[in-house]
Protein backbone atom coordinates (compact mmCIF):
# COMPACT_ATOMS: atom_id res chain seq x y z
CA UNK A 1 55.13 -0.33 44.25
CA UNK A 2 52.11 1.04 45.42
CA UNK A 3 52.11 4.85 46.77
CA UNK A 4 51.96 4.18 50.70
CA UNK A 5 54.65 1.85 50.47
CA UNK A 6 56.82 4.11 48.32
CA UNK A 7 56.07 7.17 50.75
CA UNK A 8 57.38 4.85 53.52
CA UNK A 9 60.76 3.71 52.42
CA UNK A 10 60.96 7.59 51.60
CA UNK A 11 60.34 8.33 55.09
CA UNK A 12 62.90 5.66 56.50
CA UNK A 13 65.60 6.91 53.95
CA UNK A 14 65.39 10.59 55.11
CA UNK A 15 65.26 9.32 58.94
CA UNK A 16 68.63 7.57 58.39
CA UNK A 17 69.74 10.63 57.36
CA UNK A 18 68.50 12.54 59.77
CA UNK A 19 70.20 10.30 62.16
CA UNK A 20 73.94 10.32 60.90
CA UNK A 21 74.56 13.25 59.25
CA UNK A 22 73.00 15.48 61.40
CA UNK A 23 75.73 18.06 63.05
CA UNK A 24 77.76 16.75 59.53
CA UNK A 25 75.70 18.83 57.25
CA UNK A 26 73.37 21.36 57.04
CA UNK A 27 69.91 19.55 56.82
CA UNK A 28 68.97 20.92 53.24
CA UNK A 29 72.12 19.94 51.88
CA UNK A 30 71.51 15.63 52.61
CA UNK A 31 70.74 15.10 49.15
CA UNK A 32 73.91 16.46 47.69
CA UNK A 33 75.18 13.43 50.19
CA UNK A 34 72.70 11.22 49.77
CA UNK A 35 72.19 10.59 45.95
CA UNK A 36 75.44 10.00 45.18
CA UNK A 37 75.80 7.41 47.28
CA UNK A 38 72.71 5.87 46.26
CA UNK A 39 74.50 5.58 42.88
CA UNK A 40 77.50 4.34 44.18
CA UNK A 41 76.07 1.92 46.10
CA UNK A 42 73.96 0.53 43.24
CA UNK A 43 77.07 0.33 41.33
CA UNK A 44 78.73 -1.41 43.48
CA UNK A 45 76.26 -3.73 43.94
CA UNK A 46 76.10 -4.65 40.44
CA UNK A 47 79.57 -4.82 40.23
CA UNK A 48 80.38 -7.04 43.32
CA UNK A 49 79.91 -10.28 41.61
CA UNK A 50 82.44 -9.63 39.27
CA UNK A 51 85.03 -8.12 41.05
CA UNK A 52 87.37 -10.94 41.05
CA UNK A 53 87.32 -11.38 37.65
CA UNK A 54 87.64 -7.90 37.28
CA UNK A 55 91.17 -7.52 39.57
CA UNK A 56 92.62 -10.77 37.39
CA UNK A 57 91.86 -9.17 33.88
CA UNK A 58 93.82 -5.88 35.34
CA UNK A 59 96.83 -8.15 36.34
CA UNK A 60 96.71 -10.18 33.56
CA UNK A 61 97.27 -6.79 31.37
CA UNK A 62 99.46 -5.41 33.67
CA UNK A 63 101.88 -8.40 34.27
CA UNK A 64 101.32 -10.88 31.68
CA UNK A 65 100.75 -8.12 28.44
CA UNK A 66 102.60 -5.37 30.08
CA UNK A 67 99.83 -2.48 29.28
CA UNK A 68 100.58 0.59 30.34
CA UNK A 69 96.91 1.69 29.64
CA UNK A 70 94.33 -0.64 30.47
CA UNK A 71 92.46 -1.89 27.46
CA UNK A 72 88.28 -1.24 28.01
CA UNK A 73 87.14 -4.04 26.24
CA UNK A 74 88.60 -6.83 28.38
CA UNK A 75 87.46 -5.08 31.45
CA UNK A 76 84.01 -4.27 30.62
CA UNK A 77 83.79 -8.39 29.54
CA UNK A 78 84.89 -8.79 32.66
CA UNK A 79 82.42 -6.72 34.51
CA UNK A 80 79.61 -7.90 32.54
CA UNK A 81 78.77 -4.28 32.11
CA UNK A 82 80.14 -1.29 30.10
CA UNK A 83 81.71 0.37 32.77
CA UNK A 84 84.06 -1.20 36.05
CA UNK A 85 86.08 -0.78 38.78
CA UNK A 86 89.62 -1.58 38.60
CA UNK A 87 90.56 -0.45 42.79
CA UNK A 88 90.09 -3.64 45.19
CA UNK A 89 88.08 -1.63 47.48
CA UNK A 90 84.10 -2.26 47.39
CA UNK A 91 81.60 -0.09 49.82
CA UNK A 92 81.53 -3.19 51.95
CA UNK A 93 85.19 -3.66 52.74
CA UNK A 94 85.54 0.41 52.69
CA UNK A 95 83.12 0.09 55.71
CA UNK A 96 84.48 -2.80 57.57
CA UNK A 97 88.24 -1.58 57.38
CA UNK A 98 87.43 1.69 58.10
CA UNK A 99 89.82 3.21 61.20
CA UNK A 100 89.01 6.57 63.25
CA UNK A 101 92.17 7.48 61.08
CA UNK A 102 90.26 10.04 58.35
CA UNK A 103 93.28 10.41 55.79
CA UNK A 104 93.80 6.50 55.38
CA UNK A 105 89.98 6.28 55.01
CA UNK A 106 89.87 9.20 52.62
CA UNK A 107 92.90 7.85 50.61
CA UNK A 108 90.69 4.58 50.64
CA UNK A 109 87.94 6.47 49.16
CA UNK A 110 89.22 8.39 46.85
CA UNK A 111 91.64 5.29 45.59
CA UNK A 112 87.69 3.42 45.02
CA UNK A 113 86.71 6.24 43.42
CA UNK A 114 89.34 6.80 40.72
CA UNK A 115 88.91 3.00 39.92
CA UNK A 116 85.42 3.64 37.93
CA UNK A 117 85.84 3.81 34.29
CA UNK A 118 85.60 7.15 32.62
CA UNK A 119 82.38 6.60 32.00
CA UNK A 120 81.27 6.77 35.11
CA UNK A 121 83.47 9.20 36.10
C-alpha cells in the first residue's frame, strides 16, 4: 500500500471517530476505544466462518460428553485457529440486536467478551 493511500484510510478512520464518539470521550483518549476494537473486529472476522461449528463442538461437550470444562483442543479444531469464541454473539448480531436498553446490550457485550479463549483474553 503505497503512502498516500495509507495516509487516507488513516484520515477516514479518525473522521469516523471524530463523528461518533465525539461528546463520548475526550478526543485524545479515541485510541484507547479505537484499537481494541480494531482487534476485536478482526477477530471476529476470522472467526465468523466457523462459528457454527464452533457452538456444536461446545454442545457436543457439554451435552453429549458432559464436560464441565471445555476441552481446547476440540475447539481450536473447530475454529481453525488457536484461539475461539464459545458466546453466540458476533459484532454483527451485537449490532443488529442492539436496543436503547444499555444493561441488556452491556450484558451482551460482556457475555461476547468472556467467550474468547484465555488466550485472547
Amino acid at each position: 500500500m503505497n503512502h498516500a493511500v495509507h495516509n487516507k484510510m488513516v484520515s477516514f478512520i479518525w473522521s469516523i471517530a471524530d463523528d461518533c464518539l465525539r461528546d463520548i470521550f475526550v478526543r485524545g483518549k479515541y485510541r484507547d476505544v479505537i484499537l481494541p476494537m480494531v482487534v476485536l473486529r478482526r477477530l471476529d472476522s476470522l472467526l465468523e466462518v466457523s462459528k457454527e461449528k464452533v457452538l456444536q463442538e461446545v454442545d457436543f461437550q457439554k451435552n453429549d460428553m458432559g464436560l464441565v470444562e471445555l476441552d481446547d483442543n476440540g475447539l481450536q479444531d473447530s475454529a481453525g485457529y488457536v484461539f475461539y469464541n464459545t458466546s453466540k454473539w458476533t459484532l454483527k448480531n451485537l449490532f443488529n440486536t442492539a436496543t436503547n436498553n444499555q444493561q441488556i446490550l452491556k450484558a451482551n457485550v460482556e457475555d461476547y467478551l468472556s467467550g474468547f479463549s484465555e488466550n485472547v483474553k
